[in-house]
C-alpha atoms as a PDB file:
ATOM      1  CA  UNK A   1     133.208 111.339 110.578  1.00  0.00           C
ATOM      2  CA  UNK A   2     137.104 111.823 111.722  1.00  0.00           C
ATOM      3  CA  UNK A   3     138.147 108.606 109.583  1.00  0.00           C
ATOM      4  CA  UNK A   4     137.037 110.532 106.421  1.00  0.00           C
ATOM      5  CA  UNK A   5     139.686 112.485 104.323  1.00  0.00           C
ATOM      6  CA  UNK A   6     138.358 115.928 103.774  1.00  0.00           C
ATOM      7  CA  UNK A   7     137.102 115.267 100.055  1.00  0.00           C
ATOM      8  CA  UNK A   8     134.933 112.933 101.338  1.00  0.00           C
ATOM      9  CA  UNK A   9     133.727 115.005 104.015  1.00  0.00           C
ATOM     10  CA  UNK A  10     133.816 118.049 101.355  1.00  0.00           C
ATOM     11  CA  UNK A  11     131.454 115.263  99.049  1.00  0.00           C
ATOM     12  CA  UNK A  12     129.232 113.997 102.445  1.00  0.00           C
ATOM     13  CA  UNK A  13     128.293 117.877 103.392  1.00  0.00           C
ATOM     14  CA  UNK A  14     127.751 119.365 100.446  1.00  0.00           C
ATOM     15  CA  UNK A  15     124.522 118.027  99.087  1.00  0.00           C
ATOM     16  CA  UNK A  16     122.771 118.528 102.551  1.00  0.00           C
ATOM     17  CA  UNK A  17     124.779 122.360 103.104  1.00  0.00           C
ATOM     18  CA  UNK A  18     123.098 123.276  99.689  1.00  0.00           C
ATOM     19  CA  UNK A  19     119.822 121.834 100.431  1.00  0.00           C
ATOM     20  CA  UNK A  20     119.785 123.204 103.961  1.00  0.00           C
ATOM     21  CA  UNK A  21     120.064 126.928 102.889  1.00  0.00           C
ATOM     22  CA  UNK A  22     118.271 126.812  99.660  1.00  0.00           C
ATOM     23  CA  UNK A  23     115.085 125.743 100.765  1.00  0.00           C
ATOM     24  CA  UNK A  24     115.130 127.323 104.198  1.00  0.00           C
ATOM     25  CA  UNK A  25     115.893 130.732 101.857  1.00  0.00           C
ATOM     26  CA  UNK A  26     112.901 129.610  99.086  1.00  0.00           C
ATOM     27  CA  UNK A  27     110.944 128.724 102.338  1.00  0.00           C
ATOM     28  CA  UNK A  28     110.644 132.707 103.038  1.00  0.00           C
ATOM     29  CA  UNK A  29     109.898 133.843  99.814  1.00  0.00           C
ATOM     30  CA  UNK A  30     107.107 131.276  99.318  1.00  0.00           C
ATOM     31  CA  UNK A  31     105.645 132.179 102.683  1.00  0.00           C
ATOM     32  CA  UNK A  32     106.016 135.645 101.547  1.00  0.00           C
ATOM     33  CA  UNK A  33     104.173 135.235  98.341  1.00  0.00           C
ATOM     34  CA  UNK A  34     100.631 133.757 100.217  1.00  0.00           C
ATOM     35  CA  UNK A  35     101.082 136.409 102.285  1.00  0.00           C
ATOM     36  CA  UNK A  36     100.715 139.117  99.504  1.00  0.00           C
ATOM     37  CA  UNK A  37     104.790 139.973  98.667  1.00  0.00           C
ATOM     38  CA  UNK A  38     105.315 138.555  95.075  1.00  0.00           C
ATOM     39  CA  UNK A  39     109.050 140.195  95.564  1.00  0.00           C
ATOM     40  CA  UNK A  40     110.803 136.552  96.010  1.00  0.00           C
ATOM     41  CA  UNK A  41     109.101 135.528  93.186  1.00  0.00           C
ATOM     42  CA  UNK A  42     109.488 138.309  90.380  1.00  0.00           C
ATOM     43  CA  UNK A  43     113.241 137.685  91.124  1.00  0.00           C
ATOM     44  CA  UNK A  44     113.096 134.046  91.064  1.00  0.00           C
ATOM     45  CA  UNK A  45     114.429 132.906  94.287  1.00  0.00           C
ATOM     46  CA  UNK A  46     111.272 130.732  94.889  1.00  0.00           C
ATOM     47  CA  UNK A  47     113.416 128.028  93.354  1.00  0.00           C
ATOM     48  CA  UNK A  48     115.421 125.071  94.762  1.00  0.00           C
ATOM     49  CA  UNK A  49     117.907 125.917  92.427  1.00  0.00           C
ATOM     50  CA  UNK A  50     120.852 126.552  94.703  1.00  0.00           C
ATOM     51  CA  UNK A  51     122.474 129.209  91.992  1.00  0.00           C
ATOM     52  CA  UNK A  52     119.862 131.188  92.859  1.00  0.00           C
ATOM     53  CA  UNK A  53     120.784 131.180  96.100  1.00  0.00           C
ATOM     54  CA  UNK A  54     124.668 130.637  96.666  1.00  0.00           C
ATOM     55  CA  UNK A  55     126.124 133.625  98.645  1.00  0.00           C
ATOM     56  CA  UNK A  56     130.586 133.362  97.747  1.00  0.00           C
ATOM     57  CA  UNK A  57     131.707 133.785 100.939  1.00  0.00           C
ATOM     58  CA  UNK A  58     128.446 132.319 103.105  1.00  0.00           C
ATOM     59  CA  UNK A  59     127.973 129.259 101.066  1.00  0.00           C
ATOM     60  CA  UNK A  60     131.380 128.259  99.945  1.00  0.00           C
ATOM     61  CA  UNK A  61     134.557 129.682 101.320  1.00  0.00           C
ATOM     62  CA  UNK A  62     133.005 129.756 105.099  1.00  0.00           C
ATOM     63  CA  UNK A  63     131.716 126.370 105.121  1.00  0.00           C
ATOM     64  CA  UNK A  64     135.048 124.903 103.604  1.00  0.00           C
ATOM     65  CA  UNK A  65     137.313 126.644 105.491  1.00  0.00           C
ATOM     66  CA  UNK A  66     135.542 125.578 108.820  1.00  0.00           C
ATOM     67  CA  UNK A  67     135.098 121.896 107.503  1.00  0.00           C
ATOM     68  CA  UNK A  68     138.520 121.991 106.821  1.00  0.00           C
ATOM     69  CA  UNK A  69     139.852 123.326 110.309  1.00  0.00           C
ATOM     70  CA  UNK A  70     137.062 122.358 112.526  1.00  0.00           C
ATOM     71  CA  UNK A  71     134.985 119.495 111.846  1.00  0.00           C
ATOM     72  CA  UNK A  72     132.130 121.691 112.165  1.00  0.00           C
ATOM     73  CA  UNK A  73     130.282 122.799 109.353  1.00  0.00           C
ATOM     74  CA  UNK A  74     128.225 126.521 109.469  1.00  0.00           C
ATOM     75  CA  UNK A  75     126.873 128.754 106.355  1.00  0.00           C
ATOM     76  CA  UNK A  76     124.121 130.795 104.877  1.00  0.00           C
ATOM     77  CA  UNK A  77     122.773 131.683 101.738  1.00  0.00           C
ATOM     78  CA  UNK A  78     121.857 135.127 100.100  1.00  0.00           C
ATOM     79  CA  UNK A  79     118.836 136.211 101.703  1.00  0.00           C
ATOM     80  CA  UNK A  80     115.417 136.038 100.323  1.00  0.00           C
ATOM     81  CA  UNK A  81     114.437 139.975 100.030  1.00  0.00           C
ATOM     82  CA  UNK A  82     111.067 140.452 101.416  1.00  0.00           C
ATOM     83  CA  UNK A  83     109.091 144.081 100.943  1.00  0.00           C
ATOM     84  CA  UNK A  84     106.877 144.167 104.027  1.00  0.00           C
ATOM     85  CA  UNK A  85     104.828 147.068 102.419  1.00  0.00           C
ATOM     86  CA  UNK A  86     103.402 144.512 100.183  1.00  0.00           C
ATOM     87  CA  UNK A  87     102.274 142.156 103.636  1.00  0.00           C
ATOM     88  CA  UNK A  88      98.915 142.199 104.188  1.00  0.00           C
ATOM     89  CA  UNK A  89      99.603 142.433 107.743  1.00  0.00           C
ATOM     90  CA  UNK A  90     103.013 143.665 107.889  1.00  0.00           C
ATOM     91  CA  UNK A  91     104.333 142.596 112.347  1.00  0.00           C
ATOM     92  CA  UNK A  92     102.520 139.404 111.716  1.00  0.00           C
ATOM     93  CA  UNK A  93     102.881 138.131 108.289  1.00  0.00           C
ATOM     94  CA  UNK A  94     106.833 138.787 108.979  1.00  0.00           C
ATOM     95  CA  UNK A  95     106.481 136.178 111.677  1.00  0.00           C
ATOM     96  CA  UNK A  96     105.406 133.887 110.294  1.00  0.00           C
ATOM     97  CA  UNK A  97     107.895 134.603 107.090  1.00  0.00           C
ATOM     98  CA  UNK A  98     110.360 134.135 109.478  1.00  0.00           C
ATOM     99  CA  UNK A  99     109.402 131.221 110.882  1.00  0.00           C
ATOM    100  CA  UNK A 100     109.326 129.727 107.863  1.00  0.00           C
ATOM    101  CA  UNK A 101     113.038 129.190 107.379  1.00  0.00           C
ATOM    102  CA  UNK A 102     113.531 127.275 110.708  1.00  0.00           C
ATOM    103  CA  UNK A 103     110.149 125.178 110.149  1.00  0.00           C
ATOM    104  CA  UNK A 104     111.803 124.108 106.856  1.00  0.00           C
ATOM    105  CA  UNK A 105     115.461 122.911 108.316  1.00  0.00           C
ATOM    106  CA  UNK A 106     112.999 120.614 110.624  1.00  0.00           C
ATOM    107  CA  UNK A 107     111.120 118.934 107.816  1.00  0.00           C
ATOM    108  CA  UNK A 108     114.607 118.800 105.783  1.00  0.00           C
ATOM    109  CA  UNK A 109     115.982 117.009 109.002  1.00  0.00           C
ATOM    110  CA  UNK A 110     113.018 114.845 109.255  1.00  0.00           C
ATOM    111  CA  UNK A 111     113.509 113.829 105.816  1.00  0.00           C
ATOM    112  CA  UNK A 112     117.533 113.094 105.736  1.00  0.00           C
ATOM    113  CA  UNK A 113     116.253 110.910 109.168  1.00  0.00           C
ATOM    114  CA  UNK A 114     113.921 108.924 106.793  1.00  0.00           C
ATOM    115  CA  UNK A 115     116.951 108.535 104.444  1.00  0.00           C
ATOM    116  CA  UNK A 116     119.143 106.944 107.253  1.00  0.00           C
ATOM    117  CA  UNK A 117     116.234 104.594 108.001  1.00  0.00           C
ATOM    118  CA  UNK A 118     116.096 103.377 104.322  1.00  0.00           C
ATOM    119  CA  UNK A 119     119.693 102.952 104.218  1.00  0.00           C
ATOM    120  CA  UNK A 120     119.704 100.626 107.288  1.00  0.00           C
ATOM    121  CA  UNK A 121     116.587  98.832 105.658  1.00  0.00           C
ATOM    122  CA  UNK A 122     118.901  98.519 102.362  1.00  0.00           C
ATOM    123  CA  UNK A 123     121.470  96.798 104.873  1.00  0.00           C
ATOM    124  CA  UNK A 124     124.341  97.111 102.043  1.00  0.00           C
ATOM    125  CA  UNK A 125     127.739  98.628 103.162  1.00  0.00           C
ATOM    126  CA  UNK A 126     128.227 100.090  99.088  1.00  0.00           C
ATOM    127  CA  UNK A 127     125.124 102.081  99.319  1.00  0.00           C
ATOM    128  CA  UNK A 128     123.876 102.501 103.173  1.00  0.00           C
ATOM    129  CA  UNK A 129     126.993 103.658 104.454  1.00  0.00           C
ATOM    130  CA  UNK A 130     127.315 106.730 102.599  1.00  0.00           C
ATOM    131  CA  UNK A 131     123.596 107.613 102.686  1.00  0.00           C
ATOM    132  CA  UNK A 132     123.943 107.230 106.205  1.00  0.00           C
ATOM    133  CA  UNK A 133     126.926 109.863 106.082  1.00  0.00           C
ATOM    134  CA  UNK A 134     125.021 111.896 104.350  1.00  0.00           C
ATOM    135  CA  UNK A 135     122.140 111.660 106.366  1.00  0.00           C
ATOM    136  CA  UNK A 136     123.861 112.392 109.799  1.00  0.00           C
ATOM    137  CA  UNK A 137     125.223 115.535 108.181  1.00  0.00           C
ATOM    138  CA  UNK A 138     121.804 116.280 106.450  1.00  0.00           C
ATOM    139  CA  UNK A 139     120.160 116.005 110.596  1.00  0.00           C
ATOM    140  CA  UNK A 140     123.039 118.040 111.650  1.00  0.00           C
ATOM    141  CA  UNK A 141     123.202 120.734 109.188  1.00  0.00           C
ATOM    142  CA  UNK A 142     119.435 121.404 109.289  1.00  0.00           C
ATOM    143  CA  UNK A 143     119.117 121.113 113.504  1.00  0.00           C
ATOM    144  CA  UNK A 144     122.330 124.167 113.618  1.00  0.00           C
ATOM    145  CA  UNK A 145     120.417 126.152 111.301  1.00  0.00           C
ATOM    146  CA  UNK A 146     117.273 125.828 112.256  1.00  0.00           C
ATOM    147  CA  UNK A 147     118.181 126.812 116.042  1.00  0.00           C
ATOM    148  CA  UNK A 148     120.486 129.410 115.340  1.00  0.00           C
ATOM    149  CA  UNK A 149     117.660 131.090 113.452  1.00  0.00           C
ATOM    150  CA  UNK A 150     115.623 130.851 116.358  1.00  0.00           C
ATOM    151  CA  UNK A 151     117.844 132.546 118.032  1.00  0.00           C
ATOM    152  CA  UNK A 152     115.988 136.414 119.109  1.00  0.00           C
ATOM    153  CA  UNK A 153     119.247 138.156 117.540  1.00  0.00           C
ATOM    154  CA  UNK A 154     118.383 140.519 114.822  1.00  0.00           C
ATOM    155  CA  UNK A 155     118.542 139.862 112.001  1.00  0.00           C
ATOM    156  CA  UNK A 156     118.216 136.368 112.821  1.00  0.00           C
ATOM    157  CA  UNK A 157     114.657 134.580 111.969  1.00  0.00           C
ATOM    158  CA  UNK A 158     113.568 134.495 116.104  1.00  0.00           C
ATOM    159  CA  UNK A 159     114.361 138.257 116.280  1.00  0.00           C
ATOM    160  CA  UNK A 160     111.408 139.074 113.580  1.00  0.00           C
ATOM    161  CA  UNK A 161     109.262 136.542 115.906  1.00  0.00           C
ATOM    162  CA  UNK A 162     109.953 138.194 118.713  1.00  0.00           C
ATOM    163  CA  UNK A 163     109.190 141.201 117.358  1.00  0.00           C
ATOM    164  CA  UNK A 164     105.908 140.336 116.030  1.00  0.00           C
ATOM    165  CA  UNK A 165     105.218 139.261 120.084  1.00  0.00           C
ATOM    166  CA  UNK A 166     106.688 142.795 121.884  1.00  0.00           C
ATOM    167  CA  UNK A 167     104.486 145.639 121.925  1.00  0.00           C
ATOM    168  CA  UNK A 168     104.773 149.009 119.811  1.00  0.00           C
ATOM    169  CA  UNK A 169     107.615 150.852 121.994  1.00  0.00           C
ATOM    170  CA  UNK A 170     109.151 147.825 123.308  1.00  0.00           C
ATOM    171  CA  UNK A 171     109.446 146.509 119.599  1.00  0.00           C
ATOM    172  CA  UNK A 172     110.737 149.919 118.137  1.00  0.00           C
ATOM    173  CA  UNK A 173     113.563 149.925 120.744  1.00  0.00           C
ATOM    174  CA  UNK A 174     114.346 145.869 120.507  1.00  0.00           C
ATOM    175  CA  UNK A 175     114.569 146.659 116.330  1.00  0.00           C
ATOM    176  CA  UNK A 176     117.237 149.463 116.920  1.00  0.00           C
ATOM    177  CA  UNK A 177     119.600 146.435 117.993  1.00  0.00           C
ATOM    178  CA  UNK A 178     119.440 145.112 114.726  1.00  0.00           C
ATOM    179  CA  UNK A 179     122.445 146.857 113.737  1.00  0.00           C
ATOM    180  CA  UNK A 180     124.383 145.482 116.665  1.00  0.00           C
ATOM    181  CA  UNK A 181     123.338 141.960 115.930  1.00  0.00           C
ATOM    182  CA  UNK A 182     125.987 140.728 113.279  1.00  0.00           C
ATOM    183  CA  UNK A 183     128.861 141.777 115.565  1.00  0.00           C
ATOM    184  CA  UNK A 184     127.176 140.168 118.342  1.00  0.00           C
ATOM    185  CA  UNK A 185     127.017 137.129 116.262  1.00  0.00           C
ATOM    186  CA  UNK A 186     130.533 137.368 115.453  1.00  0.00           C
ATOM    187  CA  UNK A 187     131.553 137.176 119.361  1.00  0.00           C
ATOM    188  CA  UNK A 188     129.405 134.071 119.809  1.00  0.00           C
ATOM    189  CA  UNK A 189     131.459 132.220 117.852  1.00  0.00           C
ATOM    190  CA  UNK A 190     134.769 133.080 118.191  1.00  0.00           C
ATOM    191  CA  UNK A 191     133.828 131.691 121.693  1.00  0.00           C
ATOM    192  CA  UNK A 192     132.034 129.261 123.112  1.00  0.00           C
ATOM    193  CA  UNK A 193     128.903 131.451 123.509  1.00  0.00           C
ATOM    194  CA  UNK A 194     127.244 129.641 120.762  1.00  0.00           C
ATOM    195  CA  UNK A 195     127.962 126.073 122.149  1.00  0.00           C
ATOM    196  CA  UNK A 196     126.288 127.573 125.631  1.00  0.00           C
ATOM    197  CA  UNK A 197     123.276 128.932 123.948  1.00  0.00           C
ATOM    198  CA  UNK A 198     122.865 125.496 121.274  1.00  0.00           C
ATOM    199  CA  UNK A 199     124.975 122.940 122.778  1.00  0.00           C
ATOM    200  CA  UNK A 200     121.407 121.277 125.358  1.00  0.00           C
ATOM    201  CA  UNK A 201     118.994 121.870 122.706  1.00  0.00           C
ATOM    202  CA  UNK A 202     120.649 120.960 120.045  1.00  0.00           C
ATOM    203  CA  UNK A 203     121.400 117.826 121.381  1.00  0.00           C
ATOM    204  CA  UNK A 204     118.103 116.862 122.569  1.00  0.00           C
ATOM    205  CA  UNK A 205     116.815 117.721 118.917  1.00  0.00           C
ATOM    206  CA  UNK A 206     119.973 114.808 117.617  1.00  0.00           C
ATOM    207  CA  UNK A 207     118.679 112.340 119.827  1.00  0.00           C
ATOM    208  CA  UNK A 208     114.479 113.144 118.701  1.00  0.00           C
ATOM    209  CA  UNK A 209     116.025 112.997 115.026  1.00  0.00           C
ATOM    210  CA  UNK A 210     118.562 109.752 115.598  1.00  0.00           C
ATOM    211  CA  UNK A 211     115.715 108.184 116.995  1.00  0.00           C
ATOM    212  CA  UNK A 212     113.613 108.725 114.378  1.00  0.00           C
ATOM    213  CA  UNK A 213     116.561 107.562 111.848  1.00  0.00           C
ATOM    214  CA  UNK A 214     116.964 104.312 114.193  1.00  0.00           C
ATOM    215  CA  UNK A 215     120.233 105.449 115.069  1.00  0.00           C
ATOM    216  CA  UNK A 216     119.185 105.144 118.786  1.00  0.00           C
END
């Protein structure tokens, strides 16, 4: 996407940004809610409406600033509160609450791959060329969130999976680092720690997902 001016690339990543985050947020409150916590819902985050949703900084000034001086876009969304007192099955439910967010970003990246397949069926360079921009950012987007969250870094989603696997002292000790976690995420990327950790399986997710697009 170099040979785009940053509007467009400001216009190409910000339906899929919004998208990404909103439902991957909505994604854990609706979990939530079958699992017994109606908190998400009495607040009304179980909506795709991204104003809902739309953390300042997270959401806007983070991803700008990095599409604008990187290439490389990154953000998050308030998060979806979840009261695990109301979980019917507090270590497990929260797993799979958790998981819920990643699982979403997949299905949201399977579906922006199904939009770069219709846009090569529509074979027209006024319409397929920007849904296929779009779509490449929609696959990207979705595959960086969706592994970063897997990521066992509190307060990431994989750290609440992980937790659900370790047993009782071993997960009261591994919880502790929670408040260590956003600093360590910090480090990652101001260096390449976060290319080492998501560059291999990232990329083998691209090719799955440009595959399925018939980009490959």
């Amino acid at each position: 996407m170099e040979e785009l001016s940053l509007i467009q690339k400001i216009i190409v990543w910000g339906i899929p940004v919004l998208f990404a985050i909103t439902v991957h947020e909505a994604a854990h409150g609706w979990v939530a809610k079958q699992y017994g916590d109606n908190t998400a819902w009495m607040l009304g985050r179980l909506t795709l409406n991204p104003l809902k949703h739309i953390d300042p900084v997270g959401t806007i000034l983070v991803p700008g600033l990095m599409l604008a001086f990187t290439g490389f876009v990154f953000g998050w969304a308030k998060p979806v509160p979840v009261n695990t007192r109301n979980l019917r099955n507090p270590k497990h439910d929260m797993a799979l609450v958790a998981l819920a967010g990643p699982v979403a970003n997949f299905l949201m990246a399977l579906a922006w791959a199904l939009v770069i397949r219709v846009a090569i069926i529509i074979d027209t360079a006024e319409f397929s060329l920007p849904l296929m921009y779009v779509g490449v950012a929609g696959i990207t987007i979705n595959l960086i969130l969706a592994l970063l969250n897997l990521l066992p870094i509190p307060p990431l989603d994989g750290s609440r999976i992980l937790s659900w696997a370790l047993p009782g002292r071993w997960n009261r000790y591994y919880n502790q680092f929670e408040k260590y976690g956003f600093y360590l995420l910090v480090l990652l990327m101001m260096t390449s720690g976060l290319d080492v950790l998501l560059g291999y399986p990232l990329g083998i997710a691209r090719d799955v997902f440009y595959s399925i697009a018939g980009l490959r």
